[in-house]
C-alpha atoms as a PDB file:
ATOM      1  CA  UNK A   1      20.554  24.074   3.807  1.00  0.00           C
ATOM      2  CA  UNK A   2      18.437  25.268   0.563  1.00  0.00           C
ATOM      3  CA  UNK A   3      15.561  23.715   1.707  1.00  0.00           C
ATOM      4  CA  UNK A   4      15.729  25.524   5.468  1.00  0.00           C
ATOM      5  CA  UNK A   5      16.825  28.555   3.863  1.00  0.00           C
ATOM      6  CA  UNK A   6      12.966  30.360   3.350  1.00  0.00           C
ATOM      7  CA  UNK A   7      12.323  29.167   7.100  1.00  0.00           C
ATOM      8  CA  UNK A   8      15.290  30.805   8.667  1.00  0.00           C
ATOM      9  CA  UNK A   9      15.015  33.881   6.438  1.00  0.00           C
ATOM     10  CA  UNK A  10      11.331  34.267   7.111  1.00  0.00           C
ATOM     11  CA  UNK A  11      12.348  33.772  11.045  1.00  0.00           C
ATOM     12  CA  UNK A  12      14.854  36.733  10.913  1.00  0.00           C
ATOM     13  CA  UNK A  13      12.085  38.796   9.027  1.00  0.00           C
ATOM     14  CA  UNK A  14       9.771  38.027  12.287  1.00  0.00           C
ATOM     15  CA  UNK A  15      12.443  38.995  14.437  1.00  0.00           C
ATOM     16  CA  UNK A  16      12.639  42.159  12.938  1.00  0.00           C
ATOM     17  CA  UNK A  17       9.231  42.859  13.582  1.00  0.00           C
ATOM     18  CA  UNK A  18      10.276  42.483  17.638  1.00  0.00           C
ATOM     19  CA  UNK A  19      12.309  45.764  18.053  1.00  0.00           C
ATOM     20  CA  UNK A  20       9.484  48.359  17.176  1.00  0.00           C
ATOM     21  CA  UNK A  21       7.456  47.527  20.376  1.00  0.00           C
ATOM     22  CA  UNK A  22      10.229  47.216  22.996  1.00  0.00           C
ATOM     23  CA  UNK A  23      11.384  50.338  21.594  1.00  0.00           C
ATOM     24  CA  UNK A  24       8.142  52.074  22.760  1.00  0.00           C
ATOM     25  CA  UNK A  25       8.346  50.063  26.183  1.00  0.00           C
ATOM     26  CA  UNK A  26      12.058  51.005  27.058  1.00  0.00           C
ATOM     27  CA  UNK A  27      10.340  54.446  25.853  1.00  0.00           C
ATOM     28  CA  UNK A  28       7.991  54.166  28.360  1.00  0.00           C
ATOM     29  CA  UNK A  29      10.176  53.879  30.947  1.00  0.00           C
ATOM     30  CA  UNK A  30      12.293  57.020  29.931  1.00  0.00           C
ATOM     31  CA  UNK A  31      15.187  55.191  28.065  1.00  0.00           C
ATOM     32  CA  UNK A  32      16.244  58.107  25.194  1.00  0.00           C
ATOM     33  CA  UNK A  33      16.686  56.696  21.833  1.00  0.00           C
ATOM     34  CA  UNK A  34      20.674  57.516  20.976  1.00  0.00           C
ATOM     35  CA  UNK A  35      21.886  55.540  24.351  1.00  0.00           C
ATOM     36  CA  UNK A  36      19.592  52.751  23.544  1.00  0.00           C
ATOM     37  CA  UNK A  37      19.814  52.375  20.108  1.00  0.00           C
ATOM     38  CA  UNK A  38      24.492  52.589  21.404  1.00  0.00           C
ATOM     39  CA  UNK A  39      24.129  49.869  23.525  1.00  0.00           C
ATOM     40  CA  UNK A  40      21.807  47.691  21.312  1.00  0.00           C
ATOM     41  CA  UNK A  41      24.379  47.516  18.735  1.00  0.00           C
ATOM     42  CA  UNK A  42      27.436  47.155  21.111  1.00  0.00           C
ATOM     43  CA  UNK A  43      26.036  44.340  22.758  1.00  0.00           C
ATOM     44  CA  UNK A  44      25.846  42.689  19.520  1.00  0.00           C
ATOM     45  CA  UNK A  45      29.328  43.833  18.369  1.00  0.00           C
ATOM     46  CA  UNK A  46      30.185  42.221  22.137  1.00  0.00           C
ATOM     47  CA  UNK A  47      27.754  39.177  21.971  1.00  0.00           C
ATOM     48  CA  UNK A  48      28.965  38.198  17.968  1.00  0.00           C
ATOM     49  CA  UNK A  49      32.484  39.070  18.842  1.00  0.00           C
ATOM     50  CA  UNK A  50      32.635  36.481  21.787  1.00  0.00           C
ATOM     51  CA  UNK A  51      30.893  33.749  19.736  1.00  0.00           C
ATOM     52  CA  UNK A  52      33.763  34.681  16.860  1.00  0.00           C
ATOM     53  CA  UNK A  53      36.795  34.351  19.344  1.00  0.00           C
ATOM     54  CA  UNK A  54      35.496  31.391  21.006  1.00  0.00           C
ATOM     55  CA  UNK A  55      34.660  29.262  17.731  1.00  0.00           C
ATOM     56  CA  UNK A  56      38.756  30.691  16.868  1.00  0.00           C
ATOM     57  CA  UNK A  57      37.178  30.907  13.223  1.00  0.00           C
ATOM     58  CA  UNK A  58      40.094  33.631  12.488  1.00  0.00           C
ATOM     59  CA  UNK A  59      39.464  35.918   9.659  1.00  0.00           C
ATOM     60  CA  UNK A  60      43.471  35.555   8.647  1.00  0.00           C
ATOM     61  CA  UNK A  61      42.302  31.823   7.700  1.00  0.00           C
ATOM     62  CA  UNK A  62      39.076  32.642   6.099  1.00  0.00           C
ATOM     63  CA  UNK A  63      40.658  33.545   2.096  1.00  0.00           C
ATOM     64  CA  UNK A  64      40.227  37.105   3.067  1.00  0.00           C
ATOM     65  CA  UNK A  65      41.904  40.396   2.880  1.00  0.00           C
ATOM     66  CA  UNK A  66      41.451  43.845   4.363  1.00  0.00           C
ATOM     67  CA  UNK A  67      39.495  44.775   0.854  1.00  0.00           C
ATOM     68  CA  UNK A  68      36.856  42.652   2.124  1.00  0.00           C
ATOM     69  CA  UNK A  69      36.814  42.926   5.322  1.00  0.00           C
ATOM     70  CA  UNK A  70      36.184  46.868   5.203  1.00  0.00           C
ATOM     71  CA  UNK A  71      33.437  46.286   2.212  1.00  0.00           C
ATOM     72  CA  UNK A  72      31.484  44.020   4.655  1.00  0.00           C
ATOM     73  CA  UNK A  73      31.918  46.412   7.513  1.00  0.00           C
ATOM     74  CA  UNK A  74      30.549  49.164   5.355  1.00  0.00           C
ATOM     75  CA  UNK A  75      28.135  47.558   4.056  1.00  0.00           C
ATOM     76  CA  UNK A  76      26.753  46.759   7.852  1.00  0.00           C
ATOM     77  CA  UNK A  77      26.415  51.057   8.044  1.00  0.00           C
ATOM     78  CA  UNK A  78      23.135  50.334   6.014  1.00  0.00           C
ATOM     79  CA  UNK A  79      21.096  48.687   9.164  1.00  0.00           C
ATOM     80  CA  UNK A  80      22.189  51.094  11.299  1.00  0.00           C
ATOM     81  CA  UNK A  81      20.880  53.837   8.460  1.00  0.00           C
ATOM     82  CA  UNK A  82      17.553  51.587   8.332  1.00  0.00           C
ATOM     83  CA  UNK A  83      17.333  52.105  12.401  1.00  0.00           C
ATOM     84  CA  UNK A  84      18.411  55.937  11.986  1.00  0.00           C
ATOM     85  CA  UNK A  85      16.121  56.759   9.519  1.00  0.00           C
ATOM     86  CA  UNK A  86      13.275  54.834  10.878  1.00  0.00           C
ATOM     87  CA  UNK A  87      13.411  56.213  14.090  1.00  0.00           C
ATOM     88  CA  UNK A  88      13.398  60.013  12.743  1.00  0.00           C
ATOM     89  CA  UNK A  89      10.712  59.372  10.300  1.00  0.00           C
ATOM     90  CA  UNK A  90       8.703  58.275  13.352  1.00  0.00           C
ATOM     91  CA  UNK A  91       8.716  61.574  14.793  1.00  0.00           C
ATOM     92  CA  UNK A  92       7.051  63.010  11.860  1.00  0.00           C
ATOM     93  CA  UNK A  93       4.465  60.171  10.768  1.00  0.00           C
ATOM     94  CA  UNK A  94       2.313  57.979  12.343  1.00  0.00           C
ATOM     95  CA  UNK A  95       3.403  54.586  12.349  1.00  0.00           C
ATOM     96  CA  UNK A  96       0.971  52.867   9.945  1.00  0.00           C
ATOM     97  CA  UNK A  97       2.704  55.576   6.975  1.00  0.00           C
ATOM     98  CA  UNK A  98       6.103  54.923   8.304  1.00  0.00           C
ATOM     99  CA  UNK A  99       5.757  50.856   8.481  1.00  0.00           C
ATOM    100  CA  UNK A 100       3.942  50.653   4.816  1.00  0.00           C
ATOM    101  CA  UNK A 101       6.722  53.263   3.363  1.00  0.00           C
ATOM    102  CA  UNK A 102       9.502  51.102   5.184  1.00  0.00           C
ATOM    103  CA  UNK A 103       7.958  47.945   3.487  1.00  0.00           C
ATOM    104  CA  UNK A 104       8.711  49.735  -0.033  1.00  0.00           C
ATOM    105  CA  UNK A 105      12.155  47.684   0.859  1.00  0.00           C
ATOM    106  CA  UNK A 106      10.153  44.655  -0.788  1.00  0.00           C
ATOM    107  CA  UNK A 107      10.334  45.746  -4.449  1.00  0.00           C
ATOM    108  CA  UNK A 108      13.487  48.262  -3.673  1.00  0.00           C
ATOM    109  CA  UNK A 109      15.661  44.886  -2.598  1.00  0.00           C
ATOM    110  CA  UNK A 110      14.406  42.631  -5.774  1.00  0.00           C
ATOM    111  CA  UNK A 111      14.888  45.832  -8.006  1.00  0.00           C
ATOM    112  CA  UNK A 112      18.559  46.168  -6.583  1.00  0.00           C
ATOM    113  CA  UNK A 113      19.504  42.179  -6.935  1.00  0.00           C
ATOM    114  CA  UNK A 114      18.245  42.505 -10.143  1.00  0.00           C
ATOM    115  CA  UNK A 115      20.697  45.101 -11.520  1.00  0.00           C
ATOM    116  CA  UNK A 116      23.616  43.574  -9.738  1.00  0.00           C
ATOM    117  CA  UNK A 117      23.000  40.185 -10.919  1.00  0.00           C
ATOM    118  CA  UNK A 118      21.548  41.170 -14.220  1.00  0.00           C
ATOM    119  CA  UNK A 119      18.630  39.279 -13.804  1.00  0.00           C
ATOM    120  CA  UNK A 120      15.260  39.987 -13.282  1.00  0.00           C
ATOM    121  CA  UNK A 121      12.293  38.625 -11.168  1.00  0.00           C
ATOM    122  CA  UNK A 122       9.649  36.374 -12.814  1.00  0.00           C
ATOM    123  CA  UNK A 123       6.192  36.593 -12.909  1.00  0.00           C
ATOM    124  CA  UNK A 124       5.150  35.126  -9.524  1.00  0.00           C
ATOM    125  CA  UNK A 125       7.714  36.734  -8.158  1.00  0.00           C
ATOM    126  CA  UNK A 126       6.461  40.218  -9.725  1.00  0.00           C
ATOM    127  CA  UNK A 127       2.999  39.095  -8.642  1.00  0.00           C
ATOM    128  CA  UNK A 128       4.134  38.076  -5.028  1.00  0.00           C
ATOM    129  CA  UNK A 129       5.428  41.791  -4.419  1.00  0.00           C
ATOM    130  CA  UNK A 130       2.544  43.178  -5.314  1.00  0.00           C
ATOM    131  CA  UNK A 131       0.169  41.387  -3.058  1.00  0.00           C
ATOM    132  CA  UNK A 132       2.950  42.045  -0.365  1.00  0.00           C
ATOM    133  CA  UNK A 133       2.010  45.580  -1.069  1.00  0.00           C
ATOM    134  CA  UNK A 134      -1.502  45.541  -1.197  1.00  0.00           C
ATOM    135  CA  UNK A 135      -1.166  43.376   2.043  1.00  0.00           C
ATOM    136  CA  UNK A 136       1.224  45.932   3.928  1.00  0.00           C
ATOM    137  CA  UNK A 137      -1.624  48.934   3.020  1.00  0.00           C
ATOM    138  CA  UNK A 138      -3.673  46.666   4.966  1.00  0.00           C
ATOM    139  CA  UNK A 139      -1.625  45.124   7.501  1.00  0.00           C
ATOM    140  CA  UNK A 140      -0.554  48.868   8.555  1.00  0.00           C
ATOM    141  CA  UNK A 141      -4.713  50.086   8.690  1.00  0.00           C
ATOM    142  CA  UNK A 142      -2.542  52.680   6.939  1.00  0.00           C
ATOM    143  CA  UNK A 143      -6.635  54.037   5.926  1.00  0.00           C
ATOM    144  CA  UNK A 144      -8.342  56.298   6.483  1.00  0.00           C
ATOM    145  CA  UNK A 145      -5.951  59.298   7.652  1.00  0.00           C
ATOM    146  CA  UNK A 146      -6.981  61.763   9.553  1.00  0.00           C
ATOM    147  CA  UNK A 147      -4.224  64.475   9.724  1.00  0.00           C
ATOM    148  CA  UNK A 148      -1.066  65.822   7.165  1.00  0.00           C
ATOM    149  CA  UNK A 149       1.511  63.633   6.461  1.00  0.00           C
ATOM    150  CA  UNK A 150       5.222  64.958   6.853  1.00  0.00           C
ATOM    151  CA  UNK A 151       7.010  65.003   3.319  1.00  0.00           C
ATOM    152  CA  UNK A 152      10.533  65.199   5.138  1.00  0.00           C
ATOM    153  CA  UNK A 153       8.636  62.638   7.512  1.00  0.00           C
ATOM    154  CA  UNK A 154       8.058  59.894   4.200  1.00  0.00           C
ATOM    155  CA  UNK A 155      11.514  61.066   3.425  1.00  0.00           C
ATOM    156  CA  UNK A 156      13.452  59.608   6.068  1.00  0.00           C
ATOM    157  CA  UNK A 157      10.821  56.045   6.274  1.00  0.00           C
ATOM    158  CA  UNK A 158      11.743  56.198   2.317  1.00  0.00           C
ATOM    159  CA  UNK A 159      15.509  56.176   2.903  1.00  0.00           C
ATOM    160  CA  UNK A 160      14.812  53.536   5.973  1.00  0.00           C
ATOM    161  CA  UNK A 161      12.940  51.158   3.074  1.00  0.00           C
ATOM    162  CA  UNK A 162      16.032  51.978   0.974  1.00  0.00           C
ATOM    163  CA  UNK A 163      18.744  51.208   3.506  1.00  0.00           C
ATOM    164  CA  UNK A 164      17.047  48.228   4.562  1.00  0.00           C
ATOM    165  CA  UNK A 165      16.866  46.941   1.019  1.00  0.00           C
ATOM    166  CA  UNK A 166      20.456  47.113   1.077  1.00  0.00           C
ATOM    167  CA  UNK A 167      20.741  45.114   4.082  1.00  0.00           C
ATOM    168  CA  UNK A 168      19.227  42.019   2.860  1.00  0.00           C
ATOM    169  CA  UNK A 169      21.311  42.894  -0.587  1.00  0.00           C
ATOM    170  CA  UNK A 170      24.719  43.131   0.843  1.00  0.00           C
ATOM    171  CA  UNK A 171      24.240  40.273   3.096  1.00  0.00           C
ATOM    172  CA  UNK A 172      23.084  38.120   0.380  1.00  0.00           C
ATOM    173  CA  UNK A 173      25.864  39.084  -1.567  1.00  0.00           C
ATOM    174  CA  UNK A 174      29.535  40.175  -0.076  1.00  0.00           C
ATOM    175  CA  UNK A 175      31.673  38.350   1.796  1.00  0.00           C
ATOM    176  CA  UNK A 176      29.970  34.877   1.138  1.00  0.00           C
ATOM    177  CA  UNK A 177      33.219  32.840   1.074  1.00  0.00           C
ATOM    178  CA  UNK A 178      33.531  34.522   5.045  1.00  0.00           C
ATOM    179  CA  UNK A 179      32.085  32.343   8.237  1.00  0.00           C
ATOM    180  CA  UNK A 180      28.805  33.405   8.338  1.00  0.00           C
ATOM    181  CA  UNK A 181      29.120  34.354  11.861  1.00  0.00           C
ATOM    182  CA  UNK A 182      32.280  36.073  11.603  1.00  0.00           C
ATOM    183  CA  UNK A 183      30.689  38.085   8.318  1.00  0.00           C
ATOM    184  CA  UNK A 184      27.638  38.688  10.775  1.00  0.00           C
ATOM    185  CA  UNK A 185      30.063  40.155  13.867  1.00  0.00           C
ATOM    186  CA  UNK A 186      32.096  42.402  11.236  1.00  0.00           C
ATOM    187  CA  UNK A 187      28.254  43.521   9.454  1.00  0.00           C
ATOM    188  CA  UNK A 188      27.590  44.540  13.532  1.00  0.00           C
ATOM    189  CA  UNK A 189      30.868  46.721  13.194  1.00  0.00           C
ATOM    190  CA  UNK A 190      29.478  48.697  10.748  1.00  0.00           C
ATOM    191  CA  UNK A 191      26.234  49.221  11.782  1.00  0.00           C
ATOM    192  CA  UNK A 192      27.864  50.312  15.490  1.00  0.00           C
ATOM    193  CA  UNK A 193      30.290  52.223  13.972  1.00  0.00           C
ATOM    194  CA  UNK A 194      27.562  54.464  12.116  1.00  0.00           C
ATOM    195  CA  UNK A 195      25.484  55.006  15.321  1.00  0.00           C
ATOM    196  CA  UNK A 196      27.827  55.700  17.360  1.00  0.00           C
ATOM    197  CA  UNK A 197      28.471  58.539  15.082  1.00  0.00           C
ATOM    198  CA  UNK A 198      25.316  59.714  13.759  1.00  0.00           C
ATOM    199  CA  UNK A 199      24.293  59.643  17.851  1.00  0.00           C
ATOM    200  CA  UNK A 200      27.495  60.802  19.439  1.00  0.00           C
ATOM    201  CA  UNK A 201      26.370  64.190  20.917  1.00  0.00           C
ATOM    202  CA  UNK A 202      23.324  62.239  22.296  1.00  0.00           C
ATOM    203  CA  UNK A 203      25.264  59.322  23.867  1.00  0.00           C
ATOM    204  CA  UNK A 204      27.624  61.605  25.213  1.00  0.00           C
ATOM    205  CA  UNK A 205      25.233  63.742  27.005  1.00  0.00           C
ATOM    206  CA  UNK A 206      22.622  61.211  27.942  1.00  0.00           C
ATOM    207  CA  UNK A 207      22.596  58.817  31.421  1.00  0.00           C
ATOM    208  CA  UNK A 208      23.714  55.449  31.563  1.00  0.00           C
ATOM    209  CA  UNK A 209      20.975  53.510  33.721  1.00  0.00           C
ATOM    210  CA  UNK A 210      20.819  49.475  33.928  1.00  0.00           C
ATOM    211  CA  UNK A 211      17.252  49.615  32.182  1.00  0.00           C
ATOM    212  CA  UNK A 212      19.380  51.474  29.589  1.00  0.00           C
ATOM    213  CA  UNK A 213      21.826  48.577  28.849  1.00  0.00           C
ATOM    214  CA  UNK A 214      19.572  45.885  29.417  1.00  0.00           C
ATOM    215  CA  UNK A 215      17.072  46.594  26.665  1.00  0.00           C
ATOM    216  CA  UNK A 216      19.807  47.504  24.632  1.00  0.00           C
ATOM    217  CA  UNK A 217      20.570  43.558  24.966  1.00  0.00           C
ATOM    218  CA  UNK A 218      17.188  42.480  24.330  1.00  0.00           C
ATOM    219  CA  UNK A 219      17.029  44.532  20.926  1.00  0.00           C
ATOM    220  CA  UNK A 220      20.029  43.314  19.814  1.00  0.00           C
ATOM    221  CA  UNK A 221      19.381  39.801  20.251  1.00  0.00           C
ATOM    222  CA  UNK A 222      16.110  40.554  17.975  1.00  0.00           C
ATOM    223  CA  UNK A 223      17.357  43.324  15.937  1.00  0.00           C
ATOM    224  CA  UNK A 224      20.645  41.673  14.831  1.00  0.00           C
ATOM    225  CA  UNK A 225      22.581  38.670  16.459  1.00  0.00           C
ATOM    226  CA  UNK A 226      19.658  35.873  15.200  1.00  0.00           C
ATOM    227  CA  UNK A 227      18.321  37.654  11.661  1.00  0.00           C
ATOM    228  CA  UNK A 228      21.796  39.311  10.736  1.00  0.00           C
ATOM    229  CA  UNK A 229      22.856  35.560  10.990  1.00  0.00           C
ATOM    230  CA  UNK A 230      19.919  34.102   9.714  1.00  0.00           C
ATOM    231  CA  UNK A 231      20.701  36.160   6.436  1.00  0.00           C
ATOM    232  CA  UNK A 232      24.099  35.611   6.546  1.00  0.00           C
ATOM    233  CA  UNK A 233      23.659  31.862   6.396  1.00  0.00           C
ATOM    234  CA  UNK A 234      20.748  31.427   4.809  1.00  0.00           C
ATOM    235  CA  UNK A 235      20.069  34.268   2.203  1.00  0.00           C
ATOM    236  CA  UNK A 236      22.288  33.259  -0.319  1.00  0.00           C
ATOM    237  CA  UNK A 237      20.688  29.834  -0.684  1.00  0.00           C
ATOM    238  CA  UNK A 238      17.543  31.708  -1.952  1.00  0.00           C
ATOM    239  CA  UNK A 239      16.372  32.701  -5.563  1.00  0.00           C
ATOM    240  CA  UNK A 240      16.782  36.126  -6.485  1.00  0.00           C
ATOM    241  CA  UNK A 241      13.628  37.923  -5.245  1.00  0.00           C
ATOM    242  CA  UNK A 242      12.960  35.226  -2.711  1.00  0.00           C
ATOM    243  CA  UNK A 243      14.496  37.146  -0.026  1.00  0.00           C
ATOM    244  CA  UNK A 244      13.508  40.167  -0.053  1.00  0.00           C
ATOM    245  CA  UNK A 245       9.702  38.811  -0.516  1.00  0.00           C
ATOM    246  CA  UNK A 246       9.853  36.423   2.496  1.00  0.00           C
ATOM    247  CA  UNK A 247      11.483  39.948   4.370  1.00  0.00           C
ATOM    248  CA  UNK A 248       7.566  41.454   4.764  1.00  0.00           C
ATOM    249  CA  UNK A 249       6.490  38.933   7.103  1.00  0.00           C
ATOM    250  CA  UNK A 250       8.413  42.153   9.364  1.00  0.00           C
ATOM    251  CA  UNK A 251       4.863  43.772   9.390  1.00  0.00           C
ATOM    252  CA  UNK A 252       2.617  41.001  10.135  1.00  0.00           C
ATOM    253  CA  UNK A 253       5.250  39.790  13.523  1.00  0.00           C
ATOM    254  CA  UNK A 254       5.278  43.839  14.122  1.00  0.00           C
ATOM    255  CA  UNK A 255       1.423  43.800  14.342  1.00  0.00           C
ATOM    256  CA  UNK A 256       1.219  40.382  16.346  1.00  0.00           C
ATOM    257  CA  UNK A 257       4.041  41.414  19.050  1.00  0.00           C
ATOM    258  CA  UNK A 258       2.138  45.124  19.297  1.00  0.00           C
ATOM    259  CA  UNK A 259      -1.201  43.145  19.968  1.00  0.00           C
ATOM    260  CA  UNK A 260       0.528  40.722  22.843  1.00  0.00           C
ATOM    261  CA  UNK A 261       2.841  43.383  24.321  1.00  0.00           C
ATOM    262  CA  UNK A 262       1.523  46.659  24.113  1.00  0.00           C
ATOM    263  CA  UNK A 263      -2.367  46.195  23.530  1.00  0.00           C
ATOM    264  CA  UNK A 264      -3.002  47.628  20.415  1.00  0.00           C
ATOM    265  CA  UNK A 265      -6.099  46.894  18.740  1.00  0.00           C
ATOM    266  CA  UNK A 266      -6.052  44.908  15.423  1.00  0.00           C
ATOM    267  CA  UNK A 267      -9.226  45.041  13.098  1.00  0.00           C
ATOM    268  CA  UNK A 268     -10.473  42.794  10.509  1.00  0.00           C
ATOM    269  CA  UNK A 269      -8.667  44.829   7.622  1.00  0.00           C
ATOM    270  CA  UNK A 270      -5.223  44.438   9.241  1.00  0.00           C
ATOM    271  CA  UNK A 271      -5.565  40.540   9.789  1.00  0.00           C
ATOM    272  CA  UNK A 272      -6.874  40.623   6.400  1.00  0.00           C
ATOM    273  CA  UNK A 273      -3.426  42.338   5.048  1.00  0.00           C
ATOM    274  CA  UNK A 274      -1.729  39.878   7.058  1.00  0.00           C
ATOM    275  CA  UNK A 275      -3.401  37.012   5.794  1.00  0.00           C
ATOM    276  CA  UNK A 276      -2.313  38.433   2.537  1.00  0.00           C
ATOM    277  CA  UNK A 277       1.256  38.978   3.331  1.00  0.00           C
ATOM    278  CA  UNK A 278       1.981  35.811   4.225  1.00  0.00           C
ATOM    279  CA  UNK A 279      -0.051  34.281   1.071  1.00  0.00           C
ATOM    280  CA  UNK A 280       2.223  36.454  -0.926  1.00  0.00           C
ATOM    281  CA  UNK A 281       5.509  35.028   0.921  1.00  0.00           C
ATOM    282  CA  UNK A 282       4.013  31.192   0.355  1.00  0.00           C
ATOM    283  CA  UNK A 283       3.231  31.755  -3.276  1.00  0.00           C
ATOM    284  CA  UNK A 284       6.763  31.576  -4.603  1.00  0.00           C
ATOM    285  CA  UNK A 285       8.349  29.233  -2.576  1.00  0.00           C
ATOM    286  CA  UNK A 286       5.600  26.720  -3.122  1.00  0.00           C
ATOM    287  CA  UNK A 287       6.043  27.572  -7.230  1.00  0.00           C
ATOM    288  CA  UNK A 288       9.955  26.872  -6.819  1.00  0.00           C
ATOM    289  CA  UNK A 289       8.883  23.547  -5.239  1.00  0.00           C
ATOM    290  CA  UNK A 290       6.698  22.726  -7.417  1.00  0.00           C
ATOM    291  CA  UNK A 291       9.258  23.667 -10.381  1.00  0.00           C
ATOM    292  CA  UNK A 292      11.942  21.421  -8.980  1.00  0.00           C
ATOM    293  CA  UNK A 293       9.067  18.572  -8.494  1.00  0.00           C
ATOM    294  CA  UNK A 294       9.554  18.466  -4.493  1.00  0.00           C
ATOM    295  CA  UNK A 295       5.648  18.670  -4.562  1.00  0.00           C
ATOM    296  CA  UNK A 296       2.605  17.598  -6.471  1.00  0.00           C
END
């Protein structure tokens, strides 16, 4: 498992990166944001919840109590913040500001795990997040701007970066002696809980259409069934600051799935932050390796 652990992590980073452009096609096609974003994480709560009751992994027989159960559900409010906050910062920004100040999650996450666990990131590690950084200015062809930029706009993609940092933090962290899908479906709770709030008078008001519920699916699938699970299972196997390092390759999969789907253009400085990105995710893992002798 420790050895598949960077793959699957890095895989639920890229899936991530999915959401942002079927969010602008459902967009296209006049599906409002509070409905969508409803049914996205219901269908996971419903899609998770299935998998749960049909595997009859029982929390009562998981060395669990109600303490932990409602930590783990509140700690699954923070990815429905991340979406929240994204989403309004969008309004305000462009999207090259908004994706580099969501990437800020990076050295947010390792700065977290290192005050809970005391201990703090080593040199490649350090060095890792700042290429990642250098990489996302880059990736996101976040220069030259051309008009103002929002403060209460980098505001809300700054509490997006910090709420996503918690993400990958909680799930690395709570509920660990939990099924990993069954800490994944109650995570889902959380998060559906917390939009169905913060979007109430919009879900309320709004019209349910089939386009509606079926890219609400999609997202889901992408957003959080496979890398709410693939964190679940796998982040915990990782060194601290692994995690949220191998987490960037968001941007670079954001980028590629814009260029297939949508059409955007990509220049030369973007695939050269890319290229950086994913240097930056390589560099640790293959200095761990190479620490534990699995490699010349």
């Amino acid at each position: 498992m420790k050895k598949l652990a960077p793959l699957f992590v890095g895989l639920g980073a890229v899936s991530f990166g999915i959401p942002a452009s079927l969010f602008k096609i459902a967009a296209r096609e006049g599906v409002v944001n509070g409905p969508l974003l409803f049914w996205s994480f219901l269908s996971a709560v419903v899609i998770l919840g299935v998998i749960h009751f049909a595997r009859r992994q029982w929390l009562r027989y998981q060395h669990t109590n109600w303490k932990q159960i409602g930590l783990v559900i509140a700690a699954g409010t923070a990815s429905g913040f991340t979406n929240t906050f994204y989403i309004q910062s969008l309004k305000l920004i462009p999207v090259a500001a908004a994706a580099v100040m969501l990437m800020q999650a990076v050295w947010l996450s390792v700065l977290l795990g290192a005050v809970i666990h005391r201990q703090w990131p080593s040199r490649v590690q350090v060095l890792s997040i700042v290429l990642v950084l250098i990489g996302t200015v880059l990736a996101a062809g976040l220069f030259p701007i051309t008009q103002a930029l929002s403060p209460l706009g980098l505001f809300f993609s700054f509490l997006a970066a910090c709420a996503y940092a918690c993400t990958m933090q909680f799930t690395a962290s709570l509920g660990n002696n939990l099924d990993a899908l069954s800490k994944t479906w109650l995570l889902c709770i959380g998060a559906f809980i917390l939009i169905s709030i913060v979007w109430g008078p919009q879900i309320v008001t709004a019209k349910v259409t089939g386009n509606t519920i079926l890219w609400g699916v999609l997202i889901a699938l992408f957003s959080m069934v496979f890398p709410l699970v693939a964190y679940s299972i796998f982040m915990p196997y990782l060194e601290l600051g692994i995690g949220p390092i191998l987490s960037s390759l968001e941007l670079p999969s954001s980028i590629t799935v814009a260029f297939i789907l949508l059409g955007e253009t990509v220049d030369w400085p973007q695939i050269v932050g890319v290229l950086v990105i994913i240097g930056a995710v390589i560099l640790p893992n293959v200095w761990s390796m190479r620490r534990r002798g699995q490699i010349n």
